[in-house]
PDB file of N, CA and C in Angstrom:
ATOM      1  N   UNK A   1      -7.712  58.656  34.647  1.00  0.00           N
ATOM      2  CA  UNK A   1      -7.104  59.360  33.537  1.00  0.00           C
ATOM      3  C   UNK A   1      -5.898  60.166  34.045  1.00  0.00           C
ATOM      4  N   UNK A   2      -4.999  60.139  33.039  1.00  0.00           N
ATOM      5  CA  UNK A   2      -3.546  61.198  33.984  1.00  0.00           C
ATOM      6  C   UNK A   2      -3.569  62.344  33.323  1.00  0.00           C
ATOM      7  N   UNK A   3      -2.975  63.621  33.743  1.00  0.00           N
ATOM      8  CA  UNK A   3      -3.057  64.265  33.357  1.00  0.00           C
ATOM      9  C   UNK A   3      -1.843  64.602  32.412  1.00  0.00           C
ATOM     10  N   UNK A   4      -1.751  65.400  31.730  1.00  0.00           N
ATOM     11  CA  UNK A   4      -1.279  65.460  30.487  1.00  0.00           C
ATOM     12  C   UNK A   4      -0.163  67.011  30.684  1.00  0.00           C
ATOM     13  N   UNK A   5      -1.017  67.787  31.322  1.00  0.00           N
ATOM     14  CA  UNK A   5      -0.245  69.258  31.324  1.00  0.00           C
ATOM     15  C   UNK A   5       0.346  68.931  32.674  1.00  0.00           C
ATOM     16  N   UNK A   6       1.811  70.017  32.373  1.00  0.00           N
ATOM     17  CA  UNK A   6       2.430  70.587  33.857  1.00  0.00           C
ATOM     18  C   UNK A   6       2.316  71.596  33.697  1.00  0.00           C
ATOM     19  N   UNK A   7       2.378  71.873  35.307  1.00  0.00           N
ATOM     20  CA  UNK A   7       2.236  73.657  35.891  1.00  0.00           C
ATOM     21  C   UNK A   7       3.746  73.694  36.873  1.00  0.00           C
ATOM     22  N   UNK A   8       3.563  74.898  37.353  1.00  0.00           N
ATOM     23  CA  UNK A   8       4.896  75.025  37.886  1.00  0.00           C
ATOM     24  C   UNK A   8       5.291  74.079  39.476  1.00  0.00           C
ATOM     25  N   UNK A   9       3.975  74.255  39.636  1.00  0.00           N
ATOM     26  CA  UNK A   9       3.905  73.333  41.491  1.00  0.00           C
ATOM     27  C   UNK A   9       4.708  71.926  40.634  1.00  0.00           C
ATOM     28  N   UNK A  10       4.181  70.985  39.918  1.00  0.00           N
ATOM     29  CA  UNK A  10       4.472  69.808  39.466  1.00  0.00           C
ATOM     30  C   UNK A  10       6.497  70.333  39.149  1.00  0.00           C
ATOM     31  N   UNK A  11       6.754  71.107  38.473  1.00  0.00           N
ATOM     32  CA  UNK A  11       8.250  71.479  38.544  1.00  0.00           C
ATOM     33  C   UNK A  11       9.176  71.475  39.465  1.00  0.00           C
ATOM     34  N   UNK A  12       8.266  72.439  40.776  1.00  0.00           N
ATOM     35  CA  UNK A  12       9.256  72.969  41.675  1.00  0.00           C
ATOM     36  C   UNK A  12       9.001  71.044  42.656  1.00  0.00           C
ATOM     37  N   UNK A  13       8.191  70.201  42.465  1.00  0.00           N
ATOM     38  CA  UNK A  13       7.877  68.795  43.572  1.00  0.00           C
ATOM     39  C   UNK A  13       9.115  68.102  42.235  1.00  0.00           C
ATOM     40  N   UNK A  14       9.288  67.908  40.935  1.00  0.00           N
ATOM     41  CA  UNK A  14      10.831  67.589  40.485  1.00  0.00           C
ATOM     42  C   UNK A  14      11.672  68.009  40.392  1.00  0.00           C
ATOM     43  N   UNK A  15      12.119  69.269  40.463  1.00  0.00           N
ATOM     44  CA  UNK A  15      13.269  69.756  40.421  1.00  0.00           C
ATOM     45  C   UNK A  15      14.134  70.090  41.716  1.00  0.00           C
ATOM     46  N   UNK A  16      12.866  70.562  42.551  1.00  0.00           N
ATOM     47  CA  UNK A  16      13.596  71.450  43.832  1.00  0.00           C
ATOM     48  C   UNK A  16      13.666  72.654  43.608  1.00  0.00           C
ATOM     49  N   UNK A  17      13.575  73.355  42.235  1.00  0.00           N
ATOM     50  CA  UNK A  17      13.380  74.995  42.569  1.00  0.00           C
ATOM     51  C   UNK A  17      12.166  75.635  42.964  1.00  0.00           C
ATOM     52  N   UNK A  18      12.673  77.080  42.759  1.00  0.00           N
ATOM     53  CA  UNK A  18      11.620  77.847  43.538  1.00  0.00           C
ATOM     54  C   UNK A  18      10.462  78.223  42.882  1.00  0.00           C
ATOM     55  N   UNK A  19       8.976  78.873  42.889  1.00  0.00           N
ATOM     56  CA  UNK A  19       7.912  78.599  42.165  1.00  0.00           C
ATOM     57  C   UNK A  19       8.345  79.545  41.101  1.00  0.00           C
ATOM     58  N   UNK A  20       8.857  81.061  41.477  1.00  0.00           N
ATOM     59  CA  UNK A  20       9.389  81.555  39.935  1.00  0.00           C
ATOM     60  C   UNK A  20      10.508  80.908  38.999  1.00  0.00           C
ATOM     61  N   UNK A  21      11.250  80.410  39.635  1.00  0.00           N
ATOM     62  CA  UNK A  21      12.010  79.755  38.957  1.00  0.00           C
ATOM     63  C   UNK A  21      11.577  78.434  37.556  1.00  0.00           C
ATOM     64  N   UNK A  22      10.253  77.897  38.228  1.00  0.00           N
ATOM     65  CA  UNK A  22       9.812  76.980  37.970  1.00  0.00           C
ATOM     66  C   UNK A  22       8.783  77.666  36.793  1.00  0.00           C
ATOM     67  N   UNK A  23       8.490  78.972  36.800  1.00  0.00           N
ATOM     68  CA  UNK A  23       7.642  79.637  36.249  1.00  0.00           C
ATOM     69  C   UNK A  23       8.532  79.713  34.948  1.00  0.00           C
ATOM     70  N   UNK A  24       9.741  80.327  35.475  1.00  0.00           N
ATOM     71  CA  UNK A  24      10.997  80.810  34.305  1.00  0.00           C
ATOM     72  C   UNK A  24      10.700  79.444  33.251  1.00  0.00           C
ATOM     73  N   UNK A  25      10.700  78.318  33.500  1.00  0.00           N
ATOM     74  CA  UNK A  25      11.326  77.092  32.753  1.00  0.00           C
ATOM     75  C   UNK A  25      10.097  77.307  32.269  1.00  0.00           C
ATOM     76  N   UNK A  26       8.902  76.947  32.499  1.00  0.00           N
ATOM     77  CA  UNK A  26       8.091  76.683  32.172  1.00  0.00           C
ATOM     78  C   UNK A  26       7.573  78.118  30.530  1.00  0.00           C
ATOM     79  N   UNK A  27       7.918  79.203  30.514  1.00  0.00           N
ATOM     80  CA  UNK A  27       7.980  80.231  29.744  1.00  0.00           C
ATOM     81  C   UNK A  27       9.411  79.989  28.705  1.00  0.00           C
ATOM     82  N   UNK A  28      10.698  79.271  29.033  1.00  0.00           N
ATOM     83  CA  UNK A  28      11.489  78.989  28.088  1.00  0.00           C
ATOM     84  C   UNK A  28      10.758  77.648  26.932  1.00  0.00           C
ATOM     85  N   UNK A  29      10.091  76.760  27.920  1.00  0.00           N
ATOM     86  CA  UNK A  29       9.563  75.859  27.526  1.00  0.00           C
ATOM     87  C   UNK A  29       8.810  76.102  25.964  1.00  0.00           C
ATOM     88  N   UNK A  30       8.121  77.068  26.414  1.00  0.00           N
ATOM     89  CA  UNK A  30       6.547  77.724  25.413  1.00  0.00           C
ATOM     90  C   UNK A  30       7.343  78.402  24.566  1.00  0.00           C
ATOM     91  N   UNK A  31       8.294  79.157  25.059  1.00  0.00           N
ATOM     92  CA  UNK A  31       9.058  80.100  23.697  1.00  0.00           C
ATOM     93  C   UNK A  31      10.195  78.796  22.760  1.00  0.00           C
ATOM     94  N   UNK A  32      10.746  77.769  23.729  1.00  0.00           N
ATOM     95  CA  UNK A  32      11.011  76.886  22.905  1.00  0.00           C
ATOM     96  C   UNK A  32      10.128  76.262  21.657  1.00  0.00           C
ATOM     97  N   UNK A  33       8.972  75.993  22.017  1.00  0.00           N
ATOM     98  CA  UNK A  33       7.700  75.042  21.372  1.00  0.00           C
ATOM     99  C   UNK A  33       7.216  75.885  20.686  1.00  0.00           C
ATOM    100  N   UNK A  34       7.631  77.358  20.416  1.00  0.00           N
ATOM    101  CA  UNK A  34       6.689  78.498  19.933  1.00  0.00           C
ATOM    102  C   UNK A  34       5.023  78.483  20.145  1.00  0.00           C
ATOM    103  N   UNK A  35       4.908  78.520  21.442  1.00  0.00           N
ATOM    104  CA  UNK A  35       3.862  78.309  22.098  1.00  0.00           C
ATOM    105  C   UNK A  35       3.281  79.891  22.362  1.00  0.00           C
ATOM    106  N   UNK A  36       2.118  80.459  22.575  1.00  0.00           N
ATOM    107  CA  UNK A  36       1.444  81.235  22.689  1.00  0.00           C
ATOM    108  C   UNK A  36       1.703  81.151  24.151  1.00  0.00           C
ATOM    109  N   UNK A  37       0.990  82.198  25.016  1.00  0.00           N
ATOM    110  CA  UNK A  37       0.807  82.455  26.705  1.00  0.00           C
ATOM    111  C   UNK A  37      -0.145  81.802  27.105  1.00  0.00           C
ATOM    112  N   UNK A  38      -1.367  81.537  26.108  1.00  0.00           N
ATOM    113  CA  UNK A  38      -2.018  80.474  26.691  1.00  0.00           C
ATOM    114  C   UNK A  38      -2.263  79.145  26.769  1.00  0.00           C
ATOM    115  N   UNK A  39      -1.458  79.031  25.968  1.00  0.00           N
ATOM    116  CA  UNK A  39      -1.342  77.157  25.530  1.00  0.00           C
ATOM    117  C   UNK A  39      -0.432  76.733  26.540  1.00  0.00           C
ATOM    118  N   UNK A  40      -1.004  75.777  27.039  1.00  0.00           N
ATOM    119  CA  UNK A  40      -0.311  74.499  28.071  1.00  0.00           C
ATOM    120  C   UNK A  40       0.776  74.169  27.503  1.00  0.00           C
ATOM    121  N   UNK A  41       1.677  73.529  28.406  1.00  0.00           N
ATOM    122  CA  UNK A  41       2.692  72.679  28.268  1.00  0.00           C
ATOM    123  C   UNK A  41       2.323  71.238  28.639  1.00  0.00           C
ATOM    124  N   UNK A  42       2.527  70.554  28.166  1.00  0.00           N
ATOM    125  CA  UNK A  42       2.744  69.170  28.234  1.00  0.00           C
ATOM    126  C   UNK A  42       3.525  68.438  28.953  1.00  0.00           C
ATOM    127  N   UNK A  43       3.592  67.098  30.378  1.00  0.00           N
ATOM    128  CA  UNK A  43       4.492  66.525  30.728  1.00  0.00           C
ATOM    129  C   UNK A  43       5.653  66.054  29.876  1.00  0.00           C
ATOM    130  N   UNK A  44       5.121  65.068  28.526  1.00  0.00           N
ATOM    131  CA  UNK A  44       6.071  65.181  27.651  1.00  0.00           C
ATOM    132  C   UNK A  44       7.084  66.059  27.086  1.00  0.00           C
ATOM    133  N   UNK A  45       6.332  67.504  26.490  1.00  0.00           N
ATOM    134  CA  UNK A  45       7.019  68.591  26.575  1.00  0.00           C
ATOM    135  C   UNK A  45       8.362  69.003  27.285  1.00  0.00           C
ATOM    136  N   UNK A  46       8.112  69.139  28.290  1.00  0.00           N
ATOM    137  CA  UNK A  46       8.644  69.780  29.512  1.00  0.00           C
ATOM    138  C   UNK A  46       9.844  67.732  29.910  1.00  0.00           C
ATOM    139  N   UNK A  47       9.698  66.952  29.351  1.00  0.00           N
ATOM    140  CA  UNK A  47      10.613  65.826  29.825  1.00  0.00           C
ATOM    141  C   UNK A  47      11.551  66.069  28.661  1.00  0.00           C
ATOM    142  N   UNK A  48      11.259  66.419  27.553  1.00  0.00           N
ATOM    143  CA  UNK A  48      12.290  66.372  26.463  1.00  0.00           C
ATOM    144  C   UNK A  48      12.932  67.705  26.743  1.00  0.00           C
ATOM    145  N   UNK A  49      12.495  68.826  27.151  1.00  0.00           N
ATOM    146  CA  UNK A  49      13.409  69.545  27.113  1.00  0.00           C
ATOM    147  C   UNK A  49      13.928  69.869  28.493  1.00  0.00           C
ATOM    148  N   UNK A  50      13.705  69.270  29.508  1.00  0.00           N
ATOM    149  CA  UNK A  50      15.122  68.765  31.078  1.00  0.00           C
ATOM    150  C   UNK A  50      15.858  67.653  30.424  1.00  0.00           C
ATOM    151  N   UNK A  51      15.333  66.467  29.347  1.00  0.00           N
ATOM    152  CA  UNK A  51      15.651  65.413  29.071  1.00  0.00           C
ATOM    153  C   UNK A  51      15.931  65.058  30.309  1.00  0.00           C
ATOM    154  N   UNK A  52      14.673  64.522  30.386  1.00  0.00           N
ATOM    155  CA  UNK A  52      13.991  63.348  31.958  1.00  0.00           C
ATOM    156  C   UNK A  52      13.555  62.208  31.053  1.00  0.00           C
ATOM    157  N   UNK A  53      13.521  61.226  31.605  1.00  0.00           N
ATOM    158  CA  UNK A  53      12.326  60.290  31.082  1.00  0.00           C
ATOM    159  C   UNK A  53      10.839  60.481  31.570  1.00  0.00           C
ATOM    160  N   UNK A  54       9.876  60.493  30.777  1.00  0.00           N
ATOM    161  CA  UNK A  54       8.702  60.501  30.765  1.00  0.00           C
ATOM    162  C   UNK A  54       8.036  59.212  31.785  1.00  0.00           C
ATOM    163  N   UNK A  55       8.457  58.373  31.965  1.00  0.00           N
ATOM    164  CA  UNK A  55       7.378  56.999  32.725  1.00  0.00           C
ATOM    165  C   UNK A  55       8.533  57.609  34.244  1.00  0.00           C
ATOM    166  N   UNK A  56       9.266  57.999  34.408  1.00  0.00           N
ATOM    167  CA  UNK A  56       9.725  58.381  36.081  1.00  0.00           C
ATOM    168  C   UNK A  56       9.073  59.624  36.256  1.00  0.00           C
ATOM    169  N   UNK A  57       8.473  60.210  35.559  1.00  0.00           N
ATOM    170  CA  UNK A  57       8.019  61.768  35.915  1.00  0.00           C
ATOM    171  C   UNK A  57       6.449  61.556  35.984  1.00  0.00           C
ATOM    172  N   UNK A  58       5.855  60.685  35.327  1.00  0.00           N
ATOM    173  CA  UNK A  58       4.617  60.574  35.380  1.00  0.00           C
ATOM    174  C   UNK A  58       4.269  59.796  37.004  1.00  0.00           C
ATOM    175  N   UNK A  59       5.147  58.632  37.741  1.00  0.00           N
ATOM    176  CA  UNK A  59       5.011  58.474  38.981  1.00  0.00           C
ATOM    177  C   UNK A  59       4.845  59.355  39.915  1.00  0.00           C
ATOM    178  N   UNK A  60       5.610  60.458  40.037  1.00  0.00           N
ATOM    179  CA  UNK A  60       5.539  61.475  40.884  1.00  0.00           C
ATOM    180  C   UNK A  60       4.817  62.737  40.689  1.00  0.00           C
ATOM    181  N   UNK A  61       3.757  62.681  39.379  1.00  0.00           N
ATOM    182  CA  UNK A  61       2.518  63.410  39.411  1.00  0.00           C
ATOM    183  C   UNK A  61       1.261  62.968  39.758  1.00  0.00           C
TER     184      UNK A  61
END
């Protein structure tokens, strides 16, 4: 089964930034999605708004 949510480790292994940094995106993300503090983000999520493709990001999780 794959997993579905990203966290910031999975960010900073695609992007190259740093873990707060990766924290930052991940909190624009949720205030984008009008997401609560505790609700997950989604790989999908988080590909539409770097606009990545989703099937190259899922290889490298």
């Amino acid at each position: 089964m794959k997993r579905i949510c990203i966290y910031p480790k999975d960010i900073q292994l695609i992007t190259g930034k740093s873990e707060r940094q990766s924290r930052n995106i991940l909190a624009k993300i949720k205030a984008h999605n009008n997401k609560e503090k505790h609700q997950l983000v989604t790989i999908h999520e988080f590909c539409l708004y770097m606009g990545l493709d989703p099937e190259v990001i899922t290889i490298k999780l």
